[in-house]
Protein backbone atom coordinates (compact mmCIF):
# COMPACT_ATOMS: atom_id res chain seq x y z
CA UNK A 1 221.35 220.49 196.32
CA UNK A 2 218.56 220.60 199.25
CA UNK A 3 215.64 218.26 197.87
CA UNK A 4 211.99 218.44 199.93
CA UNK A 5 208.95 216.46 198.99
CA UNK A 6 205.86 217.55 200.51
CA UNK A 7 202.33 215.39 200.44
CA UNK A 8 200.97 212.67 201.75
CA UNK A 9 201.77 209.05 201.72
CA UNK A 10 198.22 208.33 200.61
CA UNK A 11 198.37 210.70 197.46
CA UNK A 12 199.38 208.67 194.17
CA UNK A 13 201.10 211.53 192.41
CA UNK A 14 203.42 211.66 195.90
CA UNK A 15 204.27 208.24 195.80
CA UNK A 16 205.08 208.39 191.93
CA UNK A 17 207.28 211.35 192.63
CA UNK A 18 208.92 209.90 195.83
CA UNK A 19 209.20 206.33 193.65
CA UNK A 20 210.82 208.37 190.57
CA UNK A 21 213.50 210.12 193.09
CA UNK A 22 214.66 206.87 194.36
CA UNK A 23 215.24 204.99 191.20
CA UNK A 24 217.53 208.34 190.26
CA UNK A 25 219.51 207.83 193.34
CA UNK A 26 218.27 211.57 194.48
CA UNK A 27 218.82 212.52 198.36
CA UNK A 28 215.85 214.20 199.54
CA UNK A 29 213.62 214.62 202.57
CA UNK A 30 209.60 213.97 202.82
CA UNK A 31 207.44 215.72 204.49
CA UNK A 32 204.57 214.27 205.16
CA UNK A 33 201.67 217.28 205.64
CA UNK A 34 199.10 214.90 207.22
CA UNK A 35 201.61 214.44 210.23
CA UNK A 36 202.55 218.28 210.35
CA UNK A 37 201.34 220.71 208.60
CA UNK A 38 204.02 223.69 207.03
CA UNK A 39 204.04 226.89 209.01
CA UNK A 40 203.25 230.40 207.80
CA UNK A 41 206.75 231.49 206.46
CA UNK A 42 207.17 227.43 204.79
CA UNK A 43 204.22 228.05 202.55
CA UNK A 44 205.21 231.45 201.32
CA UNK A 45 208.60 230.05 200.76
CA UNK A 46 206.55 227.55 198.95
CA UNK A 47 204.39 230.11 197.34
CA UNK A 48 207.81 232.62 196.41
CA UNK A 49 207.64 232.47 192.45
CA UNK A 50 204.06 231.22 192.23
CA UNK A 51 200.72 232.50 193.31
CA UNK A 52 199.55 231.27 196.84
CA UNK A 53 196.76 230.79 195.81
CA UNK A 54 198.34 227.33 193.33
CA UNK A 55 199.40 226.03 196.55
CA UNK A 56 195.43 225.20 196.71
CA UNK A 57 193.89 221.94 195.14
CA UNK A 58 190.77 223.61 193.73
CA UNK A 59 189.84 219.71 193.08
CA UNK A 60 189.94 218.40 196.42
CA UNK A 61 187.29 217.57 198.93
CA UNK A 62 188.20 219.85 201.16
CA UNK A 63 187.84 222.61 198.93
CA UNK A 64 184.62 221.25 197.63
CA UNK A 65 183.14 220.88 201.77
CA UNK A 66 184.70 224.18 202.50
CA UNK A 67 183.18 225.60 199.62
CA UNK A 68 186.14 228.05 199.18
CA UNK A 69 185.14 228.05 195.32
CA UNK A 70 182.67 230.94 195.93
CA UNK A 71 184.23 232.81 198.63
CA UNK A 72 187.32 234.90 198.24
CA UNK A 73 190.03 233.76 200.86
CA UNK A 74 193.44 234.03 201.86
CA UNK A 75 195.27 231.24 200.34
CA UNK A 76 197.82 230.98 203.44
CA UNK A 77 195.00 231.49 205.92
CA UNK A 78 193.12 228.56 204.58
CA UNK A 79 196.10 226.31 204.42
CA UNK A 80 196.70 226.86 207.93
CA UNK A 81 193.72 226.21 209.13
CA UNK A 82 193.38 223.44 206.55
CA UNK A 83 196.45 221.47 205.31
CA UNK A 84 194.19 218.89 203.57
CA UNK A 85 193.68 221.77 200.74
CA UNK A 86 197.85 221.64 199.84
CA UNK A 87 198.64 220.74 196.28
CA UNK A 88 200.28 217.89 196.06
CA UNK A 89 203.24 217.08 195.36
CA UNK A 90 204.74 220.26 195.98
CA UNK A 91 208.60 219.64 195.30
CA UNK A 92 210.90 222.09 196.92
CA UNK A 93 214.83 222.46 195.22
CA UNK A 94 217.10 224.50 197.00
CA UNK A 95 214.69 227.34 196.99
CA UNK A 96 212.67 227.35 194.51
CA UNK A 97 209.66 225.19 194.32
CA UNK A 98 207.54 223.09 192.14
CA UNK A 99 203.76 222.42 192.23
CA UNK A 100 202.60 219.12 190.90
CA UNK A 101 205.57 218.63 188.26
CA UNK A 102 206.03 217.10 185.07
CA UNK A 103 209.06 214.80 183.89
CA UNK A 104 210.53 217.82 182.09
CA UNK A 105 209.72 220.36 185.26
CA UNK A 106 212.03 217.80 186.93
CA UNK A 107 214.69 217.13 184.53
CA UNK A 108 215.17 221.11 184.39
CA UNK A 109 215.45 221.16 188.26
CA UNK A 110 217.05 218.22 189.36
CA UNK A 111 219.13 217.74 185.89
């Protein structure tokens, strides 16, 4: 099993997530977006089984300054140009992906 974490160090829901895989005894990899952002084809792997367009934190700041909220956009496009606007955590198993999961989202994956 192939376990990714993407986010940020400074998110809270990332370091819950990274804090819950650790007192499992999980292997997995971070990825921290703030360092380097995913590529093109890594957020429609992301996206594969969801809509790009939940890949986006509609709450963010960025989003807000951006004012994406009353344009219509690209979802990728915007990501690239923006990885501050990434959902986080995403959690990536094997290859599917989960965006901002729950305890049971996790217990199906990982259990």
């Amino acid at each position: 099993m192939n376990v990714l974490l993407y986010g940020t160090k400074k998110n809270a829901e990332t370091r819950k997530l990274e804090r819950w895989l650790k007192e499992r005894r999980i292997p997995f990899q971070f990825r921290d977006v703030a360092d380097k952002a995913p590529a093109e084809g890594e957020l429609k792997n992301l996206a594969a089984g969801h809509s790009p367009r939940d890949l986006i934190d509609e709450k963010s700041r960025a989003y807000a300054n951006r004012g994406l909220a009353h344009m219509d956009f690209d979802p990728i496009e915007e990501l690239l140009r923006d990885p501050a606007l990434l959902a986080e955590p995403i959690l990536r198993v094997d290859r599917s992906s989960l965006i901002r999961p729950g305890p049971q989202d996790l217990s199906r994956a990982l259990g």
